[in-house]
PDB file of N, CA and C in Angstrom:
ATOM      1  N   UNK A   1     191.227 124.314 202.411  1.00  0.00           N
ATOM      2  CA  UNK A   1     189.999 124.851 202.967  1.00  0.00           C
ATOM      3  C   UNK A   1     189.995 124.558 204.458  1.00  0.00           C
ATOM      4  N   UNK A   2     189.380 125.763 204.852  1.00  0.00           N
ATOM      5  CA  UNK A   2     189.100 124.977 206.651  1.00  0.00           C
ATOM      6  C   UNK A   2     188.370 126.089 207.553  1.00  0.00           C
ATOM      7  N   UNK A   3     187.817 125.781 208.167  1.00  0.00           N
ATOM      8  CA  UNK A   3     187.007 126.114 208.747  1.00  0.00           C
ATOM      9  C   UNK A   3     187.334 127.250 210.264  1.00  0.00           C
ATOM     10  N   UNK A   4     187.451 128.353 210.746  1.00  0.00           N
ATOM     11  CA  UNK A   4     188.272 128.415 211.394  1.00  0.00           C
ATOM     12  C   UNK A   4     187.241 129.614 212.917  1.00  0.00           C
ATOM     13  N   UNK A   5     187.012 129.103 214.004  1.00  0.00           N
ATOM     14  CA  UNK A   5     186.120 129.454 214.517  1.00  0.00           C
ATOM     15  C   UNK A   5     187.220 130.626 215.853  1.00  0.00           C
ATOM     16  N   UNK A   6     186.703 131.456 216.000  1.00  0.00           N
ATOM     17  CA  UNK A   6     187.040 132.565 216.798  1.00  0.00           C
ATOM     18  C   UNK A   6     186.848 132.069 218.151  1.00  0.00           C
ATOM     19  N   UNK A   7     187.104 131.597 219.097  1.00  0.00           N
ATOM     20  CA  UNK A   7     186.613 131.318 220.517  1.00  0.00           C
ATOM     21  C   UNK A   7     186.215 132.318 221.252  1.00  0.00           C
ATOM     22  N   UNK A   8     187.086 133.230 221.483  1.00  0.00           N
ATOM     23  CA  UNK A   8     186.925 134.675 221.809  1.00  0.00           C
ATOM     24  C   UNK A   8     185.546 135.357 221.501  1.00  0.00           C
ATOM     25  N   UNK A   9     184.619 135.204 219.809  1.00  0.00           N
ATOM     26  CA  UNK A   9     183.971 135.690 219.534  1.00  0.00           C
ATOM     27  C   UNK A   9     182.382 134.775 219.946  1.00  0.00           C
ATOM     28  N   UNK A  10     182.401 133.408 219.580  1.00  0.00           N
ATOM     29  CA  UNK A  10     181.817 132.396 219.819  1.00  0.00           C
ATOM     30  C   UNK A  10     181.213 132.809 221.079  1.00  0.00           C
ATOM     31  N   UNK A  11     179.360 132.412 220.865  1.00  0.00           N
ATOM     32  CA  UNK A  11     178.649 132.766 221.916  1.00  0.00           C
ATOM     33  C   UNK A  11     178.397 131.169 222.230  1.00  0.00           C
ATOM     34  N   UNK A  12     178.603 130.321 221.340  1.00  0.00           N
ATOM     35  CA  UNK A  12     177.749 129.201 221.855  1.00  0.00           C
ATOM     36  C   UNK A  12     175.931 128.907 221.187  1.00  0.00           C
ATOM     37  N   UNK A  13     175.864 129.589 220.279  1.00  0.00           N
ATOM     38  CA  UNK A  13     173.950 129.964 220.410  1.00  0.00           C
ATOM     39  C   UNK A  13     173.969 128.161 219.214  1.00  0.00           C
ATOM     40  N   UNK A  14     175.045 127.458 218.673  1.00  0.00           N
ATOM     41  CA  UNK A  14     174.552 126.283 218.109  1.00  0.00           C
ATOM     42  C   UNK A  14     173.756 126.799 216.940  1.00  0.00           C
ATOM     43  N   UNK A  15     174.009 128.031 216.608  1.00  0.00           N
ATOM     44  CA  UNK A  15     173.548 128.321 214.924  1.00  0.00           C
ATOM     45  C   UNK A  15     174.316 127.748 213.874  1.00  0.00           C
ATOM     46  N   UNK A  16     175.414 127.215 214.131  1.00  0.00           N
ATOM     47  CA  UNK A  16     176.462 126.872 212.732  1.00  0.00           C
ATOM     48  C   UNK A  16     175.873 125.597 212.993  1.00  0.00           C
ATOM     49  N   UNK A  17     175.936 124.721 213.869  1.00  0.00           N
ATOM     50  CA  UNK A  17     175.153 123.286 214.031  1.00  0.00           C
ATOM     51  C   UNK A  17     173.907 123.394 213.132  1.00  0.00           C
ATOM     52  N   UNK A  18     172.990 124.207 213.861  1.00  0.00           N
ATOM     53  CA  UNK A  18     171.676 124.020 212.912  1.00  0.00           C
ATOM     54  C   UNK A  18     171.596 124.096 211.330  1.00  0.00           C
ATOM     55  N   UNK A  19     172.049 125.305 211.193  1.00  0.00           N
ATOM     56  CA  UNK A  19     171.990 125.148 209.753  1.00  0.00           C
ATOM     57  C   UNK A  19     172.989 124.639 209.131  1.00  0.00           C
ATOM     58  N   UNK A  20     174.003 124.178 209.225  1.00  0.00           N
ATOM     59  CA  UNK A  20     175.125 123.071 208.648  1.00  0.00           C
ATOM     60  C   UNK A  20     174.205 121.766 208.119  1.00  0.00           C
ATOM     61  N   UNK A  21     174.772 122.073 206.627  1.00  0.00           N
ATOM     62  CA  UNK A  21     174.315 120.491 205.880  1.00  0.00           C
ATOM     63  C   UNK A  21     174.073 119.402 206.551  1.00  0.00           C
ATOM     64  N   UNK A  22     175.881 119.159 207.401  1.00  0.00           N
ATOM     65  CA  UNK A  22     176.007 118.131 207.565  1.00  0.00           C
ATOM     66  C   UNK A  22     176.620 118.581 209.124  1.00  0.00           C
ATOM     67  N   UNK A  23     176.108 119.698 209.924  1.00  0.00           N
ATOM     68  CA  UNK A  23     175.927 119.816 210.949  1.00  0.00           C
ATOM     69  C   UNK A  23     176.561 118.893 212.602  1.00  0.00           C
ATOM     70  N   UNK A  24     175.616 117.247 212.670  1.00  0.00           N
ATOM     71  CA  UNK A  24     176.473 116.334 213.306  1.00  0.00           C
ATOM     72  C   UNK A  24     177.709 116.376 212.857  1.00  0.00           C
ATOM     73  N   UNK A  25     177.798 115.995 212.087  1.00  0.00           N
ATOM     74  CA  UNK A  25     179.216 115.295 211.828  1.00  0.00           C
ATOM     75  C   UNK A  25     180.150 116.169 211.957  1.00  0.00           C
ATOM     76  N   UNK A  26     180.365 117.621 212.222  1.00  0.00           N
ATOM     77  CA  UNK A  26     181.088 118.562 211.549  1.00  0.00           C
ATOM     78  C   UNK A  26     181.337 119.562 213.056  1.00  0.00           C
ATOM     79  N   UNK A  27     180.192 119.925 213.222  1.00  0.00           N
ATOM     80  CA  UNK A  27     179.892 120.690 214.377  1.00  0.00           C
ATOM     81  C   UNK A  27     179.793 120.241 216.069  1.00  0.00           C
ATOM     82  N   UNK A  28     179.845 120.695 216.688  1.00  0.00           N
ATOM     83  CA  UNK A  28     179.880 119.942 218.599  1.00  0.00           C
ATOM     84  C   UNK A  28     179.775 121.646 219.648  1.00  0.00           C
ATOM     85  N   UNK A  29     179.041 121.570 219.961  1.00  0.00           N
ATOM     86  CA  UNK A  29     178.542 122.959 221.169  1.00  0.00           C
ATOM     87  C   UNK A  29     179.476 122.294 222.405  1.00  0.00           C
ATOM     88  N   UNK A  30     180.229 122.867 223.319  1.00  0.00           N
ATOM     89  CA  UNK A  30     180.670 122.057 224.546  1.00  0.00           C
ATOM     90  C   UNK A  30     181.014 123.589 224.786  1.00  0.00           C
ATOM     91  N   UNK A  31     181.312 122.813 226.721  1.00  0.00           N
ATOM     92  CA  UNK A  31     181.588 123.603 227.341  1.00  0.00           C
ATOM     93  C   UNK A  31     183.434 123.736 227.766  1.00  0.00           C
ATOM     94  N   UNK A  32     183.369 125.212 227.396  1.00  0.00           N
ATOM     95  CA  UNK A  32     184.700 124.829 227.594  1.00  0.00           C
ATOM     96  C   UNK A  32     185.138 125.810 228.569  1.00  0.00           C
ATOM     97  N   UNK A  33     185.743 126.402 229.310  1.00  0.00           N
ATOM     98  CA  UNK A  33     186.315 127.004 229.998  1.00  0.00           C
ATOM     99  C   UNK A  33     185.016 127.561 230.767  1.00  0.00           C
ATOM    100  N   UNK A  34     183.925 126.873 231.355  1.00  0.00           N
ATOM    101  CA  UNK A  34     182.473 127.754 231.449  1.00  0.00           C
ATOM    102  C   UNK A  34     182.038 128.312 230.929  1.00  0.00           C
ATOM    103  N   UNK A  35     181.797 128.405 229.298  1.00  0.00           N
ATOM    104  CA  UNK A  35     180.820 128.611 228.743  1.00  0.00           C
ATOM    105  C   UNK A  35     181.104 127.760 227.715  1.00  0.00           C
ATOM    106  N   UNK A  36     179.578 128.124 226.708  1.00  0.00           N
ATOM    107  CA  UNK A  36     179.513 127.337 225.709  1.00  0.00           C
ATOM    108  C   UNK A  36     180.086 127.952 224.366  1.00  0.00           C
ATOM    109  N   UNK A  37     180.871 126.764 224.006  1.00  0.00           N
ATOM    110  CA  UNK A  37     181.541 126.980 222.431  1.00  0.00           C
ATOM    111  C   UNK A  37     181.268 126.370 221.182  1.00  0.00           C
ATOM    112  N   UNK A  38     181.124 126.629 220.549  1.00  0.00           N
ATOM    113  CA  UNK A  38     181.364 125.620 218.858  1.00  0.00           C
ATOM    114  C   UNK A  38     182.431 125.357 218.756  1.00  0.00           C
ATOM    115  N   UNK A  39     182.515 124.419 218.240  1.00  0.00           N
ATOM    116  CA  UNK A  39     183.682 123.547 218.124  1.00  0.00           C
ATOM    117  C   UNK A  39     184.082 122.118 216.916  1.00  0.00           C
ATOM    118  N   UNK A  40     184.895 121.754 216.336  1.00  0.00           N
ATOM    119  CA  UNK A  40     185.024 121.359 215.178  1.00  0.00           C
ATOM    120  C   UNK A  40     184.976 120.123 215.190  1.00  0.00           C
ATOM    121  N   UNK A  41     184.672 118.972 215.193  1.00  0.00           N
ATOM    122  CA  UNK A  41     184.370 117.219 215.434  1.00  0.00           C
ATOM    123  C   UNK A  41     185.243 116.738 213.682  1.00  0.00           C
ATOM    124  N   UNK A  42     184.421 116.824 212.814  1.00  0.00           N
ATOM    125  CA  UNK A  42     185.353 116.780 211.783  1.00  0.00           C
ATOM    126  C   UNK A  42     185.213 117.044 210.377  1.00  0.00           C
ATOM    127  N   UNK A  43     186.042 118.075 210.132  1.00  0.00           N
ATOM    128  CA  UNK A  43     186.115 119.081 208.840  1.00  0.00           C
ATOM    129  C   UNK A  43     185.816 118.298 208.003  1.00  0.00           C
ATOM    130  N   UNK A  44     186.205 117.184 207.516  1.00  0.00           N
ATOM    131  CA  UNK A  44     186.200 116.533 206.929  1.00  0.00           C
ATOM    132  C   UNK A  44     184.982 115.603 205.676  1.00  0.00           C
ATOM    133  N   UNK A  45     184.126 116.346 206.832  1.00  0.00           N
ATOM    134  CA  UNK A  45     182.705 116.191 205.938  1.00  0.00           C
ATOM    135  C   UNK A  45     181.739 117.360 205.437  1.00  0.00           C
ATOM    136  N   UNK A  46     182.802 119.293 205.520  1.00  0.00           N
ATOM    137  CA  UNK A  46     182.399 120.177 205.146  1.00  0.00           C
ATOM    138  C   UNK A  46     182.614 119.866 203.691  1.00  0.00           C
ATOM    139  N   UNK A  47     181.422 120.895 202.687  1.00  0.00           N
ATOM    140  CA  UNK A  47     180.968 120.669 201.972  1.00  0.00           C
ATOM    141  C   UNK A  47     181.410 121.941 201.421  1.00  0.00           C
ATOM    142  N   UNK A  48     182.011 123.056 201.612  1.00  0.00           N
ATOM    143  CA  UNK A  48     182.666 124.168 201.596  1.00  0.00           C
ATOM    144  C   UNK A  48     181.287 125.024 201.181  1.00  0.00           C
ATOM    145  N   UNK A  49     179.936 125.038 201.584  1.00  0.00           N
ATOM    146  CA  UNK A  49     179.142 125.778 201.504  1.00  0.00           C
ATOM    147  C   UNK A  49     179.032 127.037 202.510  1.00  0.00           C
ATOM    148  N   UNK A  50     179.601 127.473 203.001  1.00  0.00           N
ATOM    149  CA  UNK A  50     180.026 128.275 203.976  1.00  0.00           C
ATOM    150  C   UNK A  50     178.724 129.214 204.775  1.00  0.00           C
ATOM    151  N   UNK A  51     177.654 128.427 205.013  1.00  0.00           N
ATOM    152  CA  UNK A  51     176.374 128.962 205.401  1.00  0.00           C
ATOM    153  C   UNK A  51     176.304 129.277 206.551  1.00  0.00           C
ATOM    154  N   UNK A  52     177.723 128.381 207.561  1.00  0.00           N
ATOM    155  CA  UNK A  52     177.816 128.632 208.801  1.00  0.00           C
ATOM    156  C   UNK A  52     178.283 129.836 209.225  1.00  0.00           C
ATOM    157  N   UNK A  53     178.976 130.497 208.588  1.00  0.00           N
ATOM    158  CA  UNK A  53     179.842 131.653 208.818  1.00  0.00           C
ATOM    159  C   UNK A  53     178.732 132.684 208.054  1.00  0.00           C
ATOM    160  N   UNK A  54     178.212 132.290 207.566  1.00  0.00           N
ATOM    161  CA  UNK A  54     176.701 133.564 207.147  1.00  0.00           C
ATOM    162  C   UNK A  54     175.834 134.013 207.834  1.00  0.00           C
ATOM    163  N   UNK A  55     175.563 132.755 208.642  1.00  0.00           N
ATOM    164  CA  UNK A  55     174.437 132.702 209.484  1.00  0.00           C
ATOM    165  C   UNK A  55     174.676 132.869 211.294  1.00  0.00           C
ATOM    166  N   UNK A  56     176.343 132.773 211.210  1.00  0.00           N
ATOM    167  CA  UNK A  56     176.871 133.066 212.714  1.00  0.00           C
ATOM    168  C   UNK A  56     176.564 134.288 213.369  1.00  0.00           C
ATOM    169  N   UNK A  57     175.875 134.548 214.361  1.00  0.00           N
ATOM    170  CA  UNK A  57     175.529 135.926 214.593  1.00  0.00           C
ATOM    171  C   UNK A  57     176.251 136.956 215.370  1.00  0.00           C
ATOM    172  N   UNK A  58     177.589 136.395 215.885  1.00  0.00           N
ATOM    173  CA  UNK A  58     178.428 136.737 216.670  1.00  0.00           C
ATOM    174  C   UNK A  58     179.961 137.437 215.470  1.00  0.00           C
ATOM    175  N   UNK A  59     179.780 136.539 214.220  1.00  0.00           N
ATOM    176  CA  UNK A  59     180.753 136.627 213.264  1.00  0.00           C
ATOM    177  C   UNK A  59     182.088 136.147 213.757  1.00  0.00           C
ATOM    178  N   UNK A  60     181.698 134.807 214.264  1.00  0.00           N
ATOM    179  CA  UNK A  60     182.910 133.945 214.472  1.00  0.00           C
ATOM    180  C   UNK A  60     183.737 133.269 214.298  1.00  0.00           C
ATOM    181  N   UNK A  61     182.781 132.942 212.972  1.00  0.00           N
ATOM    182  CA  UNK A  61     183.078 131.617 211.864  1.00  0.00           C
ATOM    183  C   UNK A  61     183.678 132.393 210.646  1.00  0.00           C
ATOM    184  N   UNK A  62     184.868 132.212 210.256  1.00  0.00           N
ATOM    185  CA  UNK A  62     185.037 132.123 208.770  1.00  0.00           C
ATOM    186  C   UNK A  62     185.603 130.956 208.439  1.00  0.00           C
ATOM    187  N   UNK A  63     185.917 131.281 206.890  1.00  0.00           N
ATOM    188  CA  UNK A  63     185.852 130.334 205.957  1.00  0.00           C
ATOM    189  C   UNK A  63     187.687 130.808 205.082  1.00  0.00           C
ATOM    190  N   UNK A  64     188.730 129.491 205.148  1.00  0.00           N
ATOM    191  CA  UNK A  64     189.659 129.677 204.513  1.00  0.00           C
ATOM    192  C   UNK A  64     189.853 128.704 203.390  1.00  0.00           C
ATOM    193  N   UNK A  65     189.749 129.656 202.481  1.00  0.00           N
ATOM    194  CA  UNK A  65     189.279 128.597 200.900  1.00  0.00           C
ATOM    195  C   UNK A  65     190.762 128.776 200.633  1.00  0.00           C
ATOM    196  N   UNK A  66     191.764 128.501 201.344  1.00  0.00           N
ATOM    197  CA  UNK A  66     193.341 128.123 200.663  1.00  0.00           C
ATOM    198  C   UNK A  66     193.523 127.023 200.492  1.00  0.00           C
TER     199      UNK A  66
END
């Protein structure tokens, strides 16, 4: 499983943060090349509920259930 975020597509708006279960632990907004990105801190405490990639409004986020 893993989590796999588009940079390219990624606006930055911190929607996968908010509604993520477990959000802190998982999720991090930074700036990266001048603008803002989502970004992955650690998979490790996804819950494979995949609400982030539902609720992404840019459709940045998917979800690889291999």
């Amino acid at each position: 499983m893993g989590i796999i975020v588009d940079i390219d597509k990624c606006t930055g708006c911190g929607k996968c943060y908010e509604v993520c279960p477990k959000g802190p632990r998982i999720w991090k907004i930074e700036n990266q090349n001048g603008s803002r990105k989502a970004s992955i801190i650690d998979e490790g405490y996804c819950i494979n509920c995949s609400t982030c990639a539902s609720f992404c409004p840019a459709h940045a986020i998917k979800i690889n259930w291999q």
